[in-house]
N, C-alpha and C. Protein backbone atom coordinates (compact mmCIF):
# COMPACT_ATOMS: atom_id res chain seq x y z
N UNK A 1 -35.63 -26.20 3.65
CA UNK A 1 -34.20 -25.97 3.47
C UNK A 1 -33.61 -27.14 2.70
N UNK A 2 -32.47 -26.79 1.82
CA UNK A 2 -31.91 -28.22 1.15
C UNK A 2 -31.09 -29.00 1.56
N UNK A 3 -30.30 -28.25 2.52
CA UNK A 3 -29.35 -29.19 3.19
C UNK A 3 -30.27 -30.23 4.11
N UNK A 4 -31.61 -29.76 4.94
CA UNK A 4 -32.33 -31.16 5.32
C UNK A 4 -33.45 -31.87 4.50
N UNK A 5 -33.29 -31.04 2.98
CA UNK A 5 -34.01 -32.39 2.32
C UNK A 5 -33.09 -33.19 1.75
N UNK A 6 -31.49 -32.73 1.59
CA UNK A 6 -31.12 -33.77 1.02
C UNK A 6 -30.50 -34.73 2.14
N UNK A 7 -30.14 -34.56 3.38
CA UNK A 7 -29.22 -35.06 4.24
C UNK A 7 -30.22 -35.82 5.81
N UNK A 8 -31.42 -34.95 5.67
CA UNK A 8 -32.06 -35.09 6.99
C UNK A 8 -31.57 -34.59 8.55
N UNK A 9 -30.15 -33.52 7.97
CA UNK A 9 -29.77 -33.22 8.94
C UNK A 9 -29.33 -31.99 8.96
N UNK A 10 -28.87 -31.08 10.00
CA UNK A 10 -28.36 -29.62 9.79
C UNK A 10 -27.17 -29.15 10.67
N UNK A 11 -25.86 -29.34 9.70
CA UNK A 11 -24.84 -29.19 10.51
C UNK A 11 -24.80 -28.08 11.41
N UNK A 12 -25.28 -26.63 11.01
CA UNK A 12 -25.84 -25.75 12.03
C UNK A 12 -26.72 -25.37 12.67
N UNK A 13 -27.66 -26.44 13.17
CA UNK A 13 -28.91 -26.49 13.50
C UNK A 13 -28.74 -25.61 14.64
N UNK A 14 -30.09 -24.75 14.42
CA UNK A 14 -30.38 -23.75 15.75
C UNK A 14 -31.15 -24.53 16.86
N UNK A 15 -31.68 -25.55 16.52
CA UNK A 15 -32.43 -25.94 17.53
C UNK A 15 -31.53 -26.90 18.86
N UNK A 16 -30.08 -26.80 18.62
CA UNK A 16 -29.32 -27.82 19.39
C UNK A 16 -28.17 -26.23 20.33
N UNK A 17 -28.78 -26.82 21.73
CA UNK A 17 -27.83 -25.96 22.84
C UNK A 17 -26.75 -26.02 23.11
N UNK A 18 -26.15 -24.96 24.04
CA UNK A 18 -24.67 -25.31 23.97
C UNK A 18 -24.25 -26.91 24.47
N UNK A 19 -25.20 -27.01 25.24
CA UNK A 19 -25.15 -28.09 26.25
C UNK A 19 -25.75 -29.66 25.16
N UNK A 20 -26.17 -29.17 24.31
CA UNK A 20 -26.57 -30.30 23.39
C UNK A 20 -25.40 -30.41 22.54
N UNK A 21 -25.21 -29.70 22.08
CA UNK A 21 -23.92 -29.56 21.69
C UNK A 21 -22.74 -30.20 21.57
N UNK A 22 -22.05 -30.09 23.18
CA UNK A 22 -21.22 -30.72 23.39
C UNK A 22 -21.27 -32.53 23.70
N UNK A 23 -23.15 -32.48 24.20
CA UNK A 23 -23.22 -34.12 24.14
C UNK A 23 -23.53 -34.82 22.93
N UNK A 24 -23.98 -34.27 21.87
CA UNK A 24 -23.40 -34.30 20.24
C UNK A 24 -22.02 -35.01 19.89
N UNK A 25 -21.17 -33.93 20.06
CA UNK A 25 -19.73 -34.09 19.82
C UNK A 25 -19.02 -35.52 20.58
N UNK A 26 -19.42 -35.27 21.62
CA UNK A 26 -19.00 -36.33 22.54
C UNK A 26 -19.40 -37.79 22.40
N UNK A 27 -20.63 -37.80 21.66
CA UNK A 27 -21.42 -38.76 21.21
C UNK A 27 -22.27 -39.58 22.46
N UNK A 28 -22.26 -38.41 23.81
CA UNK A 28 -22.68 -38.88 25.36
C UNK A 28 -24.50 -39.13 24.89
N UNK A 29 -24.94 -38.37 23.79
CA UNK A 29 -26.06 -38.36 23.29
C UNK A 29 -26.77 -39.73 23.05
N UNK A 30 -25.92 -40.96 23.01
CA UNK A 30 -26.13 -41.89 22.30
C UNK A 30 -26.58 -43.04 23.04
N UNK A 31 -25.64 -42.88 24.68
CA UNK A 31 -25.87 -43.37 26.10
C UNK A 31 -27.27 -44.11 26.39
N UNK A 32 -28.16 -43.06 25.91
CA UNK A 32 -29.57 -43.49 26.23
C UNK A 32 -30.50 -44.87 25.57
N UNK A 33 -29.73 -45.09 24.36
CA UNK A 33 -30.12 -46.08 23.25
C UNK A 33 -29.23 -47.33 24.24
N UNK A 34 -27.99 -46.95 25.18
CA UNK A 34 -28.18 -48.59 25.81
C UNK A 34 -29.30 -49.29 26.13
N UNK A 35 -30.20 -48.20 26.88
CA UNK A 35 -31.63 -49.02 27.18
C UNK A 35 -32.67 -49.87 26.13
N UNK A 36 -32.38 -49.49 25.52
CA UNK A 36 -32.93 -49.90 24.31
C UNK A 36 -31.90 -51.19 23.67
N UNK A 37 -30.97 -51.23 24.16
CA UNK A 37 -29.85 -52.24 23.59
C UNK A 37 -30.55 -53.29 24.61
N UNK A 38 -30.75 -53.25 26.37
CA UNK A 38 -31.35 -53.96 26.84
C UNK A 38 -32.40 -54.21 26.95
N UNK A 39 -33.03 -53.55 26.41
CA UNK A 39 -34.45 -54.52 26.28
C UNK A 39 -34.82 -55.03 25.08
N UNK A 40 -33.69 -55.36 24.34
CA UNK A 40 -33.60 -56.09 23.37
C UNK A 40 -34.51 -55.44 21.94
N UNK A 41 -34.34 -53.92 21.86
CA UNK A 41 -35.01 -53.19 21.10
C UNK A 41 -33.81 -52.64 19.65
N UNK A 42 -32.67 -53.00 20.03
CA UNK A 42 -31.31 -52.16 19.70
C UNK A 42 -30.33 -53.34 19.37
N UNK A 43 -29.48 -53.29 18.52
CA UNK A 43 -28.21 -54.03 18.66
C UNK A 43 -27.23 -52.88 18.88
N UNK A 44 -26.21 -53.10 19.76
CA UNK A 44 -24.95 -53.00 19.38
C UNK A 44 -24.65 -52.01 18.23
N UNK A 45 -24.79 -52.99 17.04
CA UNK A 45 -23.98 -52.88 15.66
C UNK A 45 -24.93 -53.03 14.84
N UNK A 46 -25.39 -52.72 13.89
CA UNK A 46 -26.51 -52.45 12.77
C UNK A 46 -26.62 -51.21 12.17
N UNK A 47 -27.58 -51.10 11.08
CA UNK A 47 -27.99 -49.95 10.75
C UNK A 47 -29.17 -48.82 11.52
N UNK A 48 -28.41 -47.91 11.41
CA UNK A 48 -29.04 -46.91 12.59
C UNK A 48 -30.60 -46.44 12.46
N UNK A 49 -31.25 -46.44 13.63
CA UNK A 49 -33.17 -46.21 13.55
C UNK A 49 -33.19 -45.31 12.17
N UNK A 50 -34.09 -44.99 11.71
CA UNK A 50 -34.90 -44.07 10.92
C UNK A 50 -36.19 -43.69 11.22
N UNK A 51 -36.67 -43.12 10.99
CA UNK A 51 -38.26 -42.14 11.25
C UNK A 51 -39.30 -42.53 10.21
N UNK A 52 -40.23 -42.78 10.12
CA UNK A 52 -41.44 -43.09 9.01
C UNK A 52 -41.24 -42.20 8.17
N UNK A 53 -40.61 -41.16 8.36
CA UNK A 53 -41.03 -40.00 7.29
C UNK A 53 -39.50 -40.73 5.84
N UNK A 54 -38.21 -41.18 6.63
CA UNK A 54 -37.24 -41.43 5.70
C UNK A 54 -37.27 -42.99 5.38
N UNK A 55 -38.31 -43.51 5.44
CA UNK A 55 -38.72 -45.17 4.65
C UNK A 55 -38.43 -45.10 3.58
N UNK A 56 -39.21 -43.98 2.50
CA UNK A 56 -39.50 -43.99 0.96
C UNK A 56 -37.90 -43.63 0.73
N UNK A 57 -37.12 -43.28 1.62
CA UNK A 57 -35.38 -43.03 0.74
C UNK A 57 -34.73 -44.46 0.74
N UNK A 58 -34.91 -45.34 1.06
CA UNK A 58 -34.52 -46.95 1.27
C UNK A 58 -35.21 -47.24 0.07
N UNK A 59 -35.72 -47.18 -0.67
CA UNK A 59 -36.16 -47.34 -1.56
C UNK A 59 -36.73 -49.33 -1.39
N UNK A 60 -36.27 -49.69 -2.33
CA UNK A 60 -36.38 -51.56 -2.83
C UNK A 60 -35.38 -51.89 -1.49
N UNK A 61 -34.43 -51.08 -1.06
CA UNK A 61 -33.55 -51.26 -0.08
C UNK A 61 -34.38 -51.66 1.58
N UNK A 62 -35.75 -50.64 1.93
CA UNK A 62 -36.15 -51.22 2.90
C UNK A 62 -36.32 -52.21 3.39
N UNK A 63 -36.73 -53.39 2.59
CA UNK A 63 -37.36 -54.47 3.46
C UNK A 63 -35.86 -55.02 4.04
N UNK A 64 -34.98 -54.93 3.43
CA UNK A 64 -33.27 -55.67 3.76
C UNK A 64 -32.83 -54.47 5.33
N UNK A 65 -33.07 -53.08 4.89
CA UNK A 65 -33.20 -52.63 5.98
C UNK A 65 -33.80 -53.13 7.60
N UNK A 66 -35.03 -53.17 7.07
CA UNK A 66 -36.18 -53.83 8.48
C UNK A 66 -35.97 -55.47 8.97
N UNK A 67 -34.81 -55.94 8.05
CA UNK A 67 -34.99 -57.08 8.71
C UNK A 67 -33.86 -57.67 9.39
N UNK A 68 -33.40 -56.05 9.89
CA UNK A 68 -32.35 -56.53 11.09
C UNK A 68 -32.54 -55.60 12.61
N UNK A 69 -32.13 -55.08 12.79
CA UNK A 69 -32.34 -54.49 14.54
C UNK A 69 -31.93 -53.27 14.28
N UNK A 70 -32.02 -52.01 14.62
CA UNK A 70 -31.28 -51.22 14.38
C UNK A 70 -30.24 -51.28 15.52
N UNK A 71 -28.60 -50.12 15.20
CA UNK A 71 -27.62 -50.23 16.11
C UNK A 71 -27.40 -49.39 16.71
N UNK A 72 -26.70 -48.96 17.37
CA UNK A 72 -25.96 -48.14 18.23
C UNK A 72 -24.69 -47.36 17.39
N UNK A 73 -24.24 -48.11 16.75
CA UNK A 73 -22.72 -48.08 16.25
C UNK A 73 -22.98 -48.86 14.92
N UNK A 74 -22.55 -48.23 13.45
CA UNK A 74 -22.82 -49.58 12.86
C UNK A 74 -21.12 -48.76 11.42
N UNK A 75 -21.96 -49.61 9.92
CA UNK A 75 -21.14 -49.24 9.31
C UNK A 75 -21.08 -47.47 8.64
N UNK A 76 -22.02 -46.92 8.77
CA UNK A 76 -22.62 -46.01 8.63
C UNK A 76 -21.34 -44.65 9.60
N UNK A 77 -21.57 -45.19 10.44
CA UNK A 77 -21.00 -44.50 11.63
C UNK A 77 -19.40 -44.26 11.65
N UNK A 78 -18.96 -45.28 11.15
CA UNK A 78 -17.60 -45.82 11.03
C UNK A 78 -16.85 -45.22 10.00
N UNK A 79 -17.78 -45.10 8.97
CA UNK A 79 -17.61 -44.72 7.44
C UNK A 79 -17.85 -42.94 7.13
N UNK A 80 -17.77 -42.51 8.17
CA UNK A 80 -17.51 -40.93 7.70
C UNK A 80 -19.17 -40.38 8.26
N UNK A 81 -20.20 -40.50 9.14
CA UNK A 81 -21.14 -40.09 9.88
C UNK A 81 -22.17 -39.18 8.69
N UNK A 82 -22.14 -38.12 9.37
CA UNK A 82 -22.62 -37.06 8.66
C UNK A 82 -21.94 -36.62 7.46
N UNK A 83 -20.30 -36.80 7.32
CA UNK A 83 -20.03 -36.49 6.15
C UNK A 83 -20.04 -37.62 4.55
N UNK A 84 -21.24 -38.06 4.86
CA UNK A 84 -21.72 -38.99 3.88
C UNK A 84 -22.80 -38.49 3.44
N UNK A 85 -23.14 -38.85 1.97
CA UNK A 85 -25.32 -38.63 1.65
C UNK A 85 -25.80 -39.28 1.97
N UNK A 86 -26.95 -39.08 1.92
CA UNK A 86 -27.79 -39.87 2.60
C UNK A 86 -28.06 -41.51 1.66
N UNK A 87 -27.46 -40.89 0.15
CA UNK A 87 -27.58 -41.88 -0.48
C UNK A 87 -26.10 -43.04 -0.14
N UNK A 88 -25.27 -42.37 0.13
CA UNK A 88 -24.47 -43.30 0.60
C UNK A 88 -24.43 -43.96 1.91
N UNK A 89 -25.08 -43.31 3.09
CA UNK A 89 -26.12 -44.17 4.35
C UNK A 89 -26.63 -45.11 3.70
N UNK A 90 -27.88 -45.17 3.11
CA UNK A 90 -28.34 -45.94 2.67
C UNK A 90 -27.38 -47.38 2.08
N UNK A 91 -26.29 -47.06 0.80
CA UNK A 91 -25.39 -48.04 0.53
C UNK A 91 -25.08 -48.57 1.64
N UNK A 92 -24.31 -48.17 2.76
CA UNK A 92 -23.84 -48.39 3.98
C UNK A 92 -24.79 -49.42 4.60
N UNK A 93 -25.89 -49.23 4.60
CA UNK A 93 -26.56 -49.94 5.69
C UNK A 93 -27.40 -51.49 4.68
N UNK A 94 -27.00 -51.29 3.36
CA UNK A 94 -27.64 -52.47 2.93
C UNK A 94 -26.47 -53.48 2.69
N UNK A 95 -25.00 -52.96 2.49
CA UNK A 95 -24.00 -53.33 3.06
C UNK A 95 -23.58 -54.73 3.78
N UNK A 96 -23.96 -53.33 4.60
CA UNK A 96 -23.97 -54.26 6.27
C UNK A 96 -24.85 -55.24 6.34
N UNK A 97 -26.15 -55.10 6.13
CA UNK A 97 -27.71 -56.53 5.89
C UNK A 97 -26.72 -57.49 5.37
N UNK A 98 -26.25 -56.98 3.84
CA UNK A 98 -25.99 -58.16 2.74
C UNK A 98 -24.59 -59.19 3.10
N UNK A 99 -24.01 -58.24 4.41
CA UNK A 99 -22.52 -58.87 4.37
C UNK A 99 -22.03 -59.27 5.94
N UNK A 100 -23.21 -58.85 6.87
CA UNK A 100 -23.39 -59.22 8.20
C UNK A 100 -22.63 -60.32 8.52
N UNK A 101 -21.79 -60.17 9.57
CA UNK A 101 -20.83 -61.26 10.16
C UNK A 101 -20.16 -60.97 11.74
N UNK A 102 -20.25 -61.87 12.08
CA UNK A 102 -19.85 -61.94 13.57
C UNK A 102 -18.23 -60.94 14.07
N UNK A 103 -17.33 -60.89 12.91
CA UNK A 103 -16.23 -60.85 12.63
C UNK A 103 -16.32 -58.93 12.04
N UNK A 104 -17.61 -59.00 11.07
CA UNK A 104 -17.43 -57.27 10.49
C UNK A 104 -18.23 -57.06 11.80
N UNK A 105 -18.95 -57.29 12.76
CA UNK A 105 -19.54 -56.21 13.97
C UNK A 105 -18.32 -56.02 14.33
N UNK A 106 -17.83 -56.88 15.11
CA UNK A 106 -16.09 -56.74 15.80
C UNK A 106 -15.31 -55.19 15.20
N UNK A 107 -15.18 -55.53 13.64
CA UNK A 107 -14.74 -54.57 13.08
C UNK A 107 -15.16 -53.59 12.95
N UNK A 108 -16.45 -53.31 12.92
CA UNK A 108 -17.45 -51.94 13.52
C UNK A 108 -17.16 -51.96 14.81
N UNK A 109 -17.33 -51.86 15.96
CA UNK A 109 -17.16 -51.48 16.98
C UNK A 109 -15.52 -51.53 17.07
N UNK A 110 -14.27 -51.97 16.74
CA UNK A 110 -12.96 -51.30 16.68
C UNK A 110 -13.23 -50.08 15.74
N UNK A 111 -13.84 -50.06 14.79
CA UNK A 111 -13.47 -48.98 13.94
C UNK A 111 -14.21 -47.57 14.41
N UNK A 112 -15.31 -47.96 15.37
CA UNK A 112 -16.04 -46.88 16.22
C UNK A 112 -15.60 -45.75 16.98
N UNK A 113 -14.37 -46.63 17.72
CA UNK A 113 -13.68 -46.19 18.45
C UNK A 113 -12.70 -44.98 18.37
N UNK A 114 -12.24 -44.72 16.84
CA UNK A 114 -11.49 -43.75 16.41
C UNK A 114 -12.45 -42.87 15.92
N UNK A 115 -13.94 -43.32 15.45
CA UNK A 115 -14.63 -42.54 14.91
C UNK A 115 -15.42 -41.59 15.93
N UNK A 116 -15.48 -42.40 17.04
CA UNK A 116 -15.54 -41.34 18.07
C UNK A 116 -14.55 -40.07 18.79
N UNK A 117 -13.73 -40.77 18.96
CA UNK A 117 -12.45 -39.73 19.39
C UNK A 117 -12.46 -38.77 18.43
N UNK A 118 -12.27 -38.66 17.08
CA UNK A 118 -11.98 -37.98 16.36
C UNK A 118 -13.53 -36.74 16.22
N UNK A 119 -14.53 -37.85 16.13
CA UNK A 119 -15.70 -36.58 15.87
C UNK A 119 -16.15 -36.01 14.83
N UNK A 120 -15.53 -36.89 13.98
CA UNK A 120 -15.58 -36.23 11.96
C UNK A 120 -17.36 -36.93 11.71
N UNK A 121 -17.53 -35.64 10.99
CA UNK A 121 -18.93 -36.19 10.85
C UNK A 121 -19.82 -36.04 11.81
N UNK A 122 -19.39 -34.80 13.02
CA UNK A 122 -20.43 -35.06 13.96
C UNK A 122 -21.52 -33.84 13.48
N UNK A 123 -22.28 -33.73 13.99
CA UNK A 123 -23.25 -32.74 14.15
C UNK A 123 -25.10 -32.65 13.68
């Protein structure tokens, strides 16, 4: 399908229940990656995991990728979710590597906050 070769994702995916669904939207889905925040596998704030299969889309961009933690919440997230390309994820998250500051997490996690309530970009 093209919408998940170009995006990696499917705003009408059949494979997600009602009940997935709504913990989607809610972003309650995400809960589980605290554990991973504590055992020191996760930040907070960074650019979000990826899968072996989406390495080769980071292009020259990976290694700046891998050499931070992935997040919970980052600029990616903040910046319009799903309604971004994947090529602009990518911008997003080398971004964030190149411009990392104690001060822009802060500002990611305030700016999270509306991006959750609101829900744009979910699915």
């Amino acid at each position: 399908m093209l919408e998940w070769q170009a995006t990696r994702k499917l705003k009408y995916d059949p494979r997600v229940t009602p009940l997935g669904k709504i913990l989607r939207e809610t972003s309650l889905d995400e809960l589980p990656q605290l554990l991973n925040i504590i055992r020191g596998e996760m930040s907070i704030v960074g650019p979000r995991p990826i899968v072996a299969q989406e390495l080769i889309r980071y292009g020259s961009a990976i290694a700046e990728y891998q050499s931070v933690r992935p997040g919970l919440t980052g600029l990616w997230q903040c910046s319009g979710r799903n309604d971004t390309s994947y090529d602009e994820r990518v911008m997003l998250d080398r971004e964030y590597v190149r411009h990392w500051s104690m001060t822009g997490d802060l500002a990611i996690i305030l700016k999270t906050v509306p991006a959750l309530i609101s829900s744009r970009g979910v699915y």
